[in-house]
C-alpha atoms as a PDB file:
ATOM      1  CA  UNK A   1      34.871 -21.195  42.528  1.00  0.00           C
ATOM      2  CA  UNK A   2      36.283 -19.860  39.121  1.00  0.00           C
ATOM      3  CA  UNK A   3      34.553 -21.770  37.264  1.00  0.00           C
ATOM      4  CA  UNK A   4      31.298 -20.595  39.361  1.00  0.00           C
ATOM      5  CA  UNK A   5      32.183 -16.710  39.197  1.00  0.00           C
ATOM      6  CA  UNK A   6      33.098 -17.527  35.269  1.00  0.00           C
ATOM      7  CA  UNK A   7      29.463 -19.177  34.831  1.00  0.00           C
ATOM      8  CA  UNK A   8      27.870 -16.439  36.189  1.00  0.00           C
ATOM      9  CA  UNK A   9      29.046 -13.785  34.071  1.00  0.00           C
ATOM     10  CA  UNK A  10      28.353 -15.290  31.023  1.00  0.00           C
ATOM     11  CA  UNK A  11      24.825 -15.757  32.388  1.00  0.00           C
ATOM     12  CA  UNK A  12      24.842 -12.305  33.260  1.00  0.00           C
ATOM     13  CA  UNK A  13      26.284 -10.842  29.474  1.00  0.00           C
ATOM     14  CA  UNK A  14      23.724 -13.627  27.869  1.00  0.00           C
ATOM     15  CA  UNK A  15      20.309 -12.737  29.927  1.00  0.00           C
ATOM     16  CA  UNK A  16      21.357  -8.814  29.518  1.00  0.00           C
ATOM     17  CA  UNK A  17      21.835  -9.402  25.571  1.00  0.00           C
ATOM     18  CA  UNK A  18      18.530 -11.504  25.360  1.00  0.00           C
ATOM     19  CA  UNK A  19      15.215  -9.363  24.604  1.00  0.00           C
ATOM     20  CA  UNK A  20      17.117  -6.211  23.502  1.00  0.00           C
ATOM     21  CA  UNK A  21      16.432  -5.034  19.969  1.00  0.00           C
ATOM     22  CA  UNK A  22      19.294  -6.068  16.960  1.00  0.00           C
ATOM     23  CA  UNK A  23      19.215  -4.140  13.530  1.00  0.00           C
ATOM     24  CA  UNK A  24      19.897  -6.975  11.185  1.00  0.00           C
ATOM     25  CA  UNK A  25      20.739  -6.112   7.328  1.00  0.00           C
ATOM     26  CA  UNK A  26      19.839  -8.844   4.106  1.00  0.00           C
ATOM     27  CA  UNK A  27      21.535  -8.160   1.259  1.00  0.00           C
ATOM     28  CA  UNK A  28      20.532  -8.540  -2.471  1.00  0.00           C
ATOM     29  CA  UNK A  29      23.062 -10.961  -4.600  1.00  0.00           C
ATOM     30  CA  UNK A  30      25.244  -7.772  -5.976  1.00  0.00           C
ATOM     31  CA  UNK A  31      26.063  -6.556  -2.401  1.00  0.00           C
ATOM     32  CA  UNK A  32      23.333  -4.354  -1.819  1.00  0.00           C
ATOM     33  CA  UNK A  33      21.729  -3.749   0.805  1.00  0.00           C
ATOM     34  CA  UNK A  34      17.754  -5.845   0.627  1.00  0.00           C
ATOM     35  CA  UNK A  35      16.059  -4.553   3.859  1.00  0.00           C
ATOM     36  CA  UNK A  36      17.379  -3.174   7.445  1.00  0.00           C
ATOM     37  CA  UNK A  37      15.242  -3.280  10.250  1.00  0.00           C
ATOM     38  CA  UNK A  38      15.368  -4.238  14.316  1.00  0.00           C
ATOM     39  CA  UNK A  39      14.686  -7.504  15.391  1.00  0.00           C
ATOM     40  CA  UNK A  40      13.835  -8.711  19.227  1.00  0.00           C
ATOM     41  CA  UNK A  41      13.815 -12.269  20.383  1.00  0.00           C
ATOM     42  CA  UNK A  42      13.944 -13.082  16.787  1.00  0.00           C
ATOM     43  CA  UNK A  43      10.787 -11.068  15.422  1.00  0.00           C
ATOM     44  CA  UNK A  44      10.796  -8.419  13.565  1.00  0.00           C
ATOM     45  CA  UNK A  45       9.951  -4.612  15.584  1.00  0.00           C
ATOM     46  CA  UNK A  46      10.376  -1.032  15.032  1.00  0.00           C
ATOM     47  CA  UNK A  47      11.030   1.069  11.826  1.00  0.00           C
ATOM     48  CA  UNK A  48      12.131  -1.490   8.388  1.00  0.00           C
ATOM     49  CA  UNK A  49      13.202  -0.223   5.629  1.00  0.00           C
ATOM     50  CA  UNK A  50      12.956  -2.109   2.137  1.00  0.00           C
ATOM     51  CA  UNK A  51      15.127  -1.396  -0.724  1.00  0.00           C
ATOM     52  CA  UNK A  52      15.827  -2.501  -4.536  1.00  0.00           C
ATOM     53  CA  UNK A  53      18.789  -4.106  -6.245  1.00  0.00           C
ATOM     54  CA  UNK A  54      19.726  -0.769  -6.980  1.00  0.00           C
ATOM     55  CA  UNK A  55      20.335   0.295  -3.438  1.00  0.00           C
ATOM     56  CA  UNK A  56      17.270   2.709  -3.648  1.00  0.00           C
ATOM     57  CA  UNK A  57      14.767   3.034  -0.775  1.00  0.00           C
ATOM     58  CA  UNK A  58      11.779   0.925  -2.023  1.00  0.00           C
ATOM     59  CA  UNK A  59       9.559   0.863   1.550  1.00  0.00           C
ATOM     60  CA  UNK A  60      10.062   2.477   4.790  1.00  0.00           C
ATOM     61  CA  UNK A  61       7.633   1.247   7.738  1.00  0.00           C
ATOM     62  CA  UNK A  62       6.989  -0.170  10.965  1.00  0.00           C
ATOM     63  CA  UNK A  63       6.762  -3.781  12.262  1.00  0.00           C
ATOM     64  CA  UNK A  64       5.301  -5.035  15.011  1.00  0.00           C
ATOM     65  CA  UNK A  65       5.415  -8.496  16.471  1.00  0.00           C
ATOM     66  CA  UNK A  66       6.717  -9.541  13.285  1.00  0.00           C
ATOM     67  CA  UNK A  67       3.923  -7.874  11.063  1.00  0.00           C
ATOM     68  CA  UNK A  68       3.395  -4.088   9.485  1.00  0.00           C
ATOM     69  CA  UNK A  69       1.313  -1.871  11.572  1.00  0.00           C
ATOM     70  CA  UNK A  70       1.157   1.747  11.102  1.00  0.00           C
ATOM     71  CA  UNK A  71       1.935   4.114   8.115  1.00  0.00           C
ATOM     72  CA  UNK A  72       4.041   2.755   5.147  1.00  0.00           C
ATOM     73  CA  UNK A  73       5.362   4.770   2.397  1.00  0.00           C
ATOM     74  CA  UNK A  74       6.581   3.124  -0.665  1.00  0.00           C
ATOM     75  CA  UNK A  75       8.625   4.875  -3.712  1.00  0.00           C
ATOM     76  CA  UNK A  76       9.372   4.032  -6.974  1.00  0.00           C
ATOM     77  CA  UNK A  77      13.327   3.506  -8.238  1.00  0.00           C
ATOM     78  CA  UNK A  78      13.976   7.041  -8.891  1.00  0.00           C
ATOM     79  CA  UNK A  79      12.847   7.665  -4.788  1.00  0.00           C
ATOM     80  CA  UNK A  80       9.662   9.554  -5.710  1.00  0.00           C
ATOM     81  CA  UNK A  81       6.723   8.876  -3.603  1.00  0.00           C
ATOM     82  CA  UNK A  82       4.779   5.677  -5.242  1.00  0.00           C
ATOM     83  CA  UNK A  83       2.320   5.169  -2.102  1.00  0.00           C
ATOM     84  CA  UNK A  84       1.169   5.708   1.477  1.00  0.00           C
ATOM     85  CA  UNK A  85      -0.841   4.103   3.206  1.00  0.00           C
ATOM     86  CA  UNK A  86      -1.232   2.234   6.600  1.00  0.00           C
ATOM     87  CA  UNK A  87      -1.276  -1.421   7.483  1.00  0.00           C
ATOM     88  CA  UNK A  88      -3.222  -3.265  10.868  1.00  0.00           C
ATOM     89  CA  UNK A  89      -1.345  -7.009  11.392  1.00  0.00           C
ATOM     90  CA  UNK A  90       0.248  -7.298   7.672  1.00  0.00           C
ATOM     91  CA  UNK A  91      -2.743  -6.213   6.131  1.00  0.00           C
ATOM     92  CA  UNK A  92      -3.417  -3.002   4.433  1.00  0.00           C
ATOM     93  CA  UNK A  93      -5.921  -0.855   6.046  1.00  0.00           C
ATOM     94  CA  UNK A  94      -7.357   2.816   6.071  1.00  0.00           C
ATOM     95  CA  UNK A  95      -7.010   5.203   3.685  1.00  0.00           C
ATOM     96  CA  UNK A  96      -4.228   5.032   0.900  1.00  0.00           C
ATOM     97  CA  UNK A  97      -3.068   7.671  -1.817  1.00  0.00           C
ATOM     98  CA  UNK A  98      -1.146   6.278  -4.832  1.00  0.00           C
ATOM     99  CA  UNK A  99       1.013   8.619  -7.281  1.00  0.00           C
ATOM    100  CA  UNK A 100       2.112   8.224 -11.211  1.00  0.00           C
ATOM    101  CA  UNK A 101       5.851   8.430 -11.540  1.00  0.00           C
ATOM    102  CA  UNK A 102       5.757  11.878 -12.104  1.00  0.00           C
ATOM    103  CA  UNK A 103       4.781  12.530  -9.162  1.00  0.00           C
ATOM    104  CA  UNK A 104       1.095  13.492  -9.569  1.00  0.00           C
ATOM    105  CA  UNK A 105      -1.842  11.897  -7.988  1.00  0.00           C
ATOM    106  CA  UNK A 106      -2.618   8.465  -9.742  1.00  0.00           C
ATOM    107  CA  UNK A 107      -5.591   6.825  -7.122  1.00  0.00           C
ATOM    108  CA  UNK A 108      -6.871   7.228  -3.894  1.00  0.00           C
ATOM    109  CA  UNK A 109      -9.739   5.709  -1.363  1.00  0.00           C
ATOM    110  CA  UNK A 110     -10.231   3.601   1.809  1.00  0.00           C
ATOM    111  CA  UNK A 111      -9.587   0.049   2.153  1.00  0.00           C
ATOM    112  CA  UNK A 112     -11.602  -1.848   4.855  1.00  0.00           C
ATOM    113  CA  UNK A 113     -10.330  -4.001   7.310  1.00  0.00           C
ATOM    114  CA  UNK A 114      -9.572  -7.165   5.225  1.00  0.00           C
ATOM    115  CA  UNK A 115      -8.119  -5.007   2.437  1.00  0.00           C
ATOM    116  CA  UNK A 116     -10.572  -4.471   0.301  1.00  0.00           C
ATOM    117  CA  UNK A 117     -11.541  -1.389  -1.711  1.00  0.00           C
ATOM    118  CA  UNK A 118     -14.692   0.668   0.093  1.00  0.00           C
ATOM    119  CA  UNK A 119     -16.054   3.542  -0.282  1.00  0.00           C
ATOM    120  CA  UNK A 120     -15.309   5.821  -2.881  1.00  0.00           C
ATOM    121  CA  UNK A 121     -12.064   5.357  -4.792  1.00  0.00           C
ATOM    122  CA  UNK A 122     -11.106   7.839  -7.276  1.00  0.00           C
ATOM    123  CA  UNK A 123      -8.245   7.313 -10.354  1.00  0.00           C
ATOM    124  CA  UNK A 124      -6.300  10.372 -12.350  1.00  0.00           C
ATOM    125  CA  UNK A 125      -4.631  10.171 -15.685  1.00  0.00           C
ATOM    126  CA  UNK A 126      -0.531  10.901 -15.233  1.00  0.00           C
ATOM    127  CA  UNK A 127      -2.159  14.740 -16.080  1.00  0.00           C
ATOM    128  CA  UNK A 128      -3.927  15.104 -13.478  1.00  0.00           C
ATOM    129  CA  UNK A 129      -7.257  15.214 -14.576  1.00  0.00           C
ATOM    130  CA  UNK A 130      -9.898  12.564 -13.050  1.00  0.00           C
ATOM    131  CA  UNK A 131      -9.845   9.359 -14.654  1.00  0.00           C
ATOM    132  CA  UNK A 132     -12.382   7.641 -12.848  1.00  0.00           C
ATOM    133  CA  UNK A 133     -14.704   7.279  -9.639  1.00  0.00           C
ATOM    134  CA  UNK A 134     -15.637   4.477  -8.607  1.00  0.00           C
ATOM    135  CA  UNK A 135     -18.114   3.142  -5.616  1.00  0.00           C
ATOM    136  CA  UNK A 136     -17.504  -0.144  -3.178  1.00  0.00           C
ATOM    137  CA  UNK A 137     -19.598  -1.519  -0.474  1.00  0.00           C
ATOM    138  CA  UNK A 138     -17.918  -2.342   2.852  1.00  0.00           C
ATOM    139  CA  UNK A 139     -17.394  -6.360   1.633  1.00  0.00           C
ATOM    140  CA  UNK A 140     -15.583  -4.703  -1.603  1.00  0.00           C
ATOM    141  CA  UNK A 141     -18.114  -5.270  -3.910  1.00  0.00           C
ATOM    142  CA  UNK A 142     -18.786  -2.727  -6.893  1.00  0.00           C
ATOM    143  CA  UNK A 143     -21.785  -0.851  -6.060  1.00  0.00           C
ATOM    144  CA  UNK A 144     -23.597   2.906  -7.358  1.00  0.00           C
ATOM    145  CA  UNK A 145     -22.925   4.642  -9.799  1.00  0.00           C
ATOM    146  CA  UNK A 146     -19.348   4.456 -11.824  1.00  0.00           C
ATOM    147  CA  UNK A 147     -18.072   7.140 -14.111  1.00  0.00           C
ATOM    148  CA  UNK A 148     -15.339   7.330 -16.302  1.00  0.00           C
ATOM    149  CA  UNK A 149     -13.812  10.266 -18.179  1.00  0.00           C
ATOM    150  CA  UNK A 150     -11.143  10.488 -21.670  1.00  0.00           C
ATOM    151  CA  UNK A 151      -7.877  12.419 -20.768  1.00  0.00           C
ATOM    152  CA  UNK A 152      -9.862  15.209 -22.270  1.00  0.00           C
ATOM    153  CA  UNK A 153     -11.888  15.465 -18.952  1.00  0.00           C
ATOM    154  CA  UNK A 154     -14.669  14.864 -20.684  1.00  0.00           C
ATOM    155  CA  UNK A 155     -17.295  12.095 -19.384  1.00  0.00           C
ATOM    156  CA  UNK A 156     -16.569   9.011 -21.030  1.00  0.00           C
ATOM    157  CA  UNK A 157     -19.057   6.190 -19.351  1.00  0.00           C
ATOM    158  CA  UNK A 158     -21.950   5.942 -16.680  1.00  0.00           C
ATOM    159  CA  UNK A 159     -22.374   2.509 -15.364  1.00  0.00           C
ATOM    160  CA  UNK A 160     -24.526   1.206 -12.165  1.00  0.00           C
ATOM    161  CA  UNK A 161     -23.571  -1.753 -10.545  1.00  0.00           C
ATOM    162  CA  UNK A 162     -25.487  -3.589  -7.807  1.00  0.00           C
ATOM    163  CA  UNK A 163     -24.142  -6.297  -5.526  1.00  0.00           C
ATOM    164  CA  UNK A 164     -20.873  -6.066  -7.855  1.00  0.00           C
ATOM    165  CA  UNK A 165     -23.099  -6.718 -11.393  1.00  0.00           C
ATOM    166  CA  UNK A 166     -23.709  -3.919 -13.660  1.00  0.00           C
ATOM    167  CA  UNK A 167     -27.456  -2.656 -12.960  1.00  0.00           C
ATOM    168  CA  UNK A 168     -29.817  -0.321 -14.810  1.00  0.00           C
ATOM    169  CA  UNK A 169     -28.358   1.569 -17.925  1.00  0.00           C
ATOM    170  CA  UNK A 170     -24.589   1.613 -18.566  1.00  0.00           C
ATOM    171  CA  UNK A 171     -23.826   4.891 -20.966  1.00  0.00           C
ATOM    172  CA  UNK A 172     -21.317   5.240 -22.939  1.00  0.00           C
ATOM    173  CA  UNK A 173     -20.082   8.753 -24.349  1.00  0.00           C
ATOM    174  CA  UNK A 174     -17.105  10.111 -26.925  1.00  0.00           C
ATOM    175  CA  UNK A 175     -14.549  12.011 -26.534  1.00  0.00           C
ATOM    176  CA  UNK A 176     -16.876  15.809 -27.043  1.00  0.00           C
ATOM    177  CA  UNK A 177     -19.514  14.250 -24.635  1.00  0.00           C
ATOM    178  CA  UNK A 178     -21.854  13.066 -26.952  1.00  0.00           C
ATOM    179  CA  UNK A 179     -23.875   9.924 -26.240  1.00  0.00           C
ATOM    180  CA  UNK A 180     -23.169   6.941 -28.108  1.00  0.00           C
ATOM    181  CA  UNK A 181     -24.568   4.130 -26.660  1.00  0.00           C
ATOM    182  CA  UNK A 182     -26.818   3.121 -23.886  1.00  0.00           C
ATOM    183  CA  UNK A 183     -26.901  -0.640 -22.542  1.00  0.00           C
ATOM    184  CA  UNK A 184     -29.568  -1.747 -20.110  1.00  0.00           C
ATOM    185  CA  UNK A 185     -28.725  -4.608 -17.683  1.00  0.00           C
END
């Protein structure tokens, strides 16, 4: 009857441990700390958080059912903000914003469900000032009209593209504006 009464509360602590969420820690070679995050019945769930050899926070998102869902934010090694951004089933999704190290705005734009660039995307020099815009269909394919500026702000190129191929006149300009050379495709 001991051994009975003995069975059953092991059976009892095992099935009341089973299905509950663990953190879990890996660890880089030098001892620090790689990624934390919750685990249940063995697959990753909840909030993870990714970090570098450094023991910096690298990523900080969500799992679920073993792959990222949700909103992800990623920094560089000195902690500021390097991207956000969300993710459907380990693949990124939505809208995403991107930053230079400094801390200003670097790109943003939509990705589409496979993650692929759509829409409009545009890019900024480390100054701030607009870099480029740039036009996708919803397959990710270069389409419309692309422009491109100098770090003076000043419009540096004009290029169609069609079914991802440049199309029509591509225009090139220097760095006061001036036209310098037209292309036709």
């Amino acid at each position: 009857m001991k051994k009975l009464i003995t069975l059953f509360i092991i059976m009892q602590l095992f099935t009341s441990c089973y299905g509950q969420e663990k953190e879990q820690k890996t660890y880089w070679d030098n001892g620090q700390i790689e990624e934390t995050g919750n685990y249940e019945n063995g697959i990753k769930t909840g909030e993870c958080k990714e970090y570098y050899s450094s023991g910096k926070l690298q990523g900080i998102g969500n799992y679920e059912n073993g792959k990222k869902t949700g909103e992800w934010k990623y920094y560089y090694g000195n902690e500021n903000l390097r991207s956000v951004g969300s993710f459907n089933e380990n693949i990124p999704t939505g809208n995403w914003t991107y930053y230079h190290n400094n801390k200003q705005l670097w790109k943003e734009g939509k990705l589409n469900s496979q993650g692929k660039e759509t829409g409009e995307w545009k890019h900024f020099y480390e100054n701030g000032i607009l870099k480029a815009t740039m036009n996708y269909d919803e397959n990710g394919d270069m389409i419309g009209e692309w422009k491109s500026y100098h770090e003076n702000g000043k419009l540096a190129q004009i290029v169609n593209y069609k079914n991802g191929l440049p199309a029509g006149e591509w225009k090139e300009y220097d760095e006061q504006g001036n036209l310098i050379e037209t292309v036709k495709y």
